[in-house]
Protein backbone atom coordinates (compact mmCIF):
# COMPACT_ATOMS: atom_id res chain seq x y z
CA UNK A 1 7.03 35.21 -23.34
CA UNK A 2 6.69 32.15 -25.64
CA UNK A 3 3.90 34.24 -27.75
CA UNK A 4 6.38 37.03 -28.03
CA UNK A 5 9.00 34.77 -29.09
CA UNK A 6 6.68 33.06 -31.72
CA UNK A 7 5.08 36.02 -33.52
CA UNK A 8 9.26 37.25 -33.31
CA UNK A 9 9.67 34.47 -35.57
CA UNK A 10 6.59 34.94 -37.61
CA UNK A 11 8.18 38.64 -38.44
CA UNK A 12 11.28 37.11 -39.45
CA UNK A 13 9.40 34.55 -41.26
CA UNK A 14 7.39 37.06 -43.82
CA UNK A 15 10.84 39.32 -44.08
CA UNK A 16 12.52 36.34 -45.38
CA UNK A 17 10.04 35.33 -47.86
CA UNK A 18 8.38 38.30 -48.79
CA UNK A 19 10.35 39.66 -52.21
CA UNK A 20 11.26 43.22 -51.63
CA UNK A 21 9.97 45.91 -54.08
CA UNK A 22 12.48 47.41 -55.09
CA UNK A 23 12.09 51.08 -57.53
CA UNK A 24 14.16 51.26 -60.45
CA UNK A 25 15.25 54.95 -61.07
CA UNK A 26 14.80 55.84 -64.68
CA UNK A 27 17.09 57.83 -66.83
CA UNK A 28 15.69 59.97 -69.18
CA UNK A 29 17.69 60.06 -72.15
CA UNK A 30 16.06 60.58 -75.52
CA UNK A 31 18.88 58.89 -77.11
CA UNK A 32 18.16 55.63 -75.67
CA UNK A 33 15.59 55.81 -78.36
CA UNK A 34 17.85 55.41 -81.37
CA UNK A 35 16.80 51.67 -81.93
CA UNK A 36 13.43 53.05 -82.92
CA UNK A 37 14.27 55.91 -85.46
CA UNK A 38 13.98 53.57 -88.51
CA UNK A 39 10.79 52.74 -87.15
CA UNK A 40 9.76 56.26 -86.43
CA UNK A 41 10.82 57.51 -89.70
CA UNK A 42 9.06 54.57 -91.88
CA UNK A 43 6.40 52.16 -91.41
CA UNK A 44 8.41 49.46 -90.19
CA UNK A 45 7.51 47.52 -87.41
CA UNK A 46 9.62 48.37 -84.65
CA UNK A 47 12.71 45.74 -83.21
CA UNK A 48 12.34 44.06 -79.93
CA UNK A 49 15.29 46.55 -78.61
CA UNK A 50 12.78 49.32 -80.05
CA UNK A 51 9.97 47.86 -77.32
CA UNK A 52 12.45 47.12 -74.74
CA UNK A 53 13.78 50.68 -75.03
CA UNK A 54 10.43 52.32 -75.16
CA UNK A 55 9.40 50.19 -72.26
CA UNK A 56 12.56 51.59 -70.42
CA UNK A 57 11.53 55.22 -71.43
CA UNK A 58 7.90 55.12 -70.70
CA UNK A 59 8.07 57.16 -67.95
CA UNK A 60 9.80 59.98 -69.95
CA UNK A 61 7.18 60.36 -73.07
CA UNK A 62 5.66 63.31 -71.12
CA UNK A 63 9.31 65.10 -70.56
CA UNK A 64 10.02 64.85 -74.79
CA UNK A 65 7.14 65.62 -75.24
CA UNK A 66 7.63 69.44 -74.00
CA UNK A 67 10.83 69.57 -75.58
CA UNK A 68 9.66 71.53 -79.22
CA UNK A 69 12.78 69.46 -80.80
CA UNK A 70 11.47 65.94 -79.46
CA UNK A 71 7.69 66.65 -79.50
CA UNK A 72 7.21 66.39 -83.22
CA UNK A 73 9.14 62.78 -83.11
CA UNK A 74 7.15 61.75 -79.46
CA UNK A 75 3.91 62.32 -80.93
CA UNK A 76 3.95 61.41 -84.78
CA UNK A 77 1.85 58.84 -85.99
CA UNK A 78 4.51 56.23 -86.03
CA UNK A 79 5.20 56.84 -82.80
CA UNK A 80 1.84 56.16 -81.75
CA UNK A 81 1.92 53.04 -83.49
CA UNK A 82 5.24 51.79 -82.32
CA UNK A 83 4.01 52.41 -78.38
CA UNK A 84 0.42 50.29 -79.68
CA UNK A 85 2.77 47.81 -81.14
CA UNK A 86 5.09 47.22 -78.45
CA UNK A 87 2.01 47.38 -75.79
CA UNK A 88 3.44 50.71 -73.92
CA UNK A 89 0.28 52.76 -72.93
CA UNK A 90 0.83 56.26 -74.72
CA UNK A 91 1.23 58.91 -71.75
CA UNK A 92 -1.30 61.54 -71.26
CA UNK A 93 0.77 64.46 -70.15
């Protein structure tokens, strides 16, 4: 009984202070983008809201990029370069 009561504890124990994982659902919304149309558009370098937003719409690169009205935007050079520049791994769809 005292064994059962102990690893009990032990279960408790790693619930407690194990962090839970916890998935983030993403909204995909191309206009979440709009910090990085100068960039886009030109050779600036993109804004830190430009990699934070990009960051935020990873996951959604390969649904613009079958939209024919997005695509050309998605996969331009610039584009290419902001996702290099803000370290986002450029999706292979």
């Amino acid at each position: 009984m005292k064994a059962l009561s102990c690893i009990a504890a032990c279960a408790v124990l790693l619930l407690l202070v194990s962090e839970p994982q916890l998935a983030v659902a993403v909204t995909c919304n191309p206009t979440q983008l709009a910090p990085c149309a100068s960039a886009i558009s030109s050779n600036q370098a993109p804004s830190r809201l430009c990699c934070v937003r990009i960051t935020q719409q990873r996951p959604c690169l390969c649904q613009y990029l079958k939209n024919p009205n997005l695509k050309k935007f998605v996969n331009s050079p610039n584009a290419r370069k902001i996702a290099s520049t803000c370290k986002v791994a450029y999706p292979r769809c």
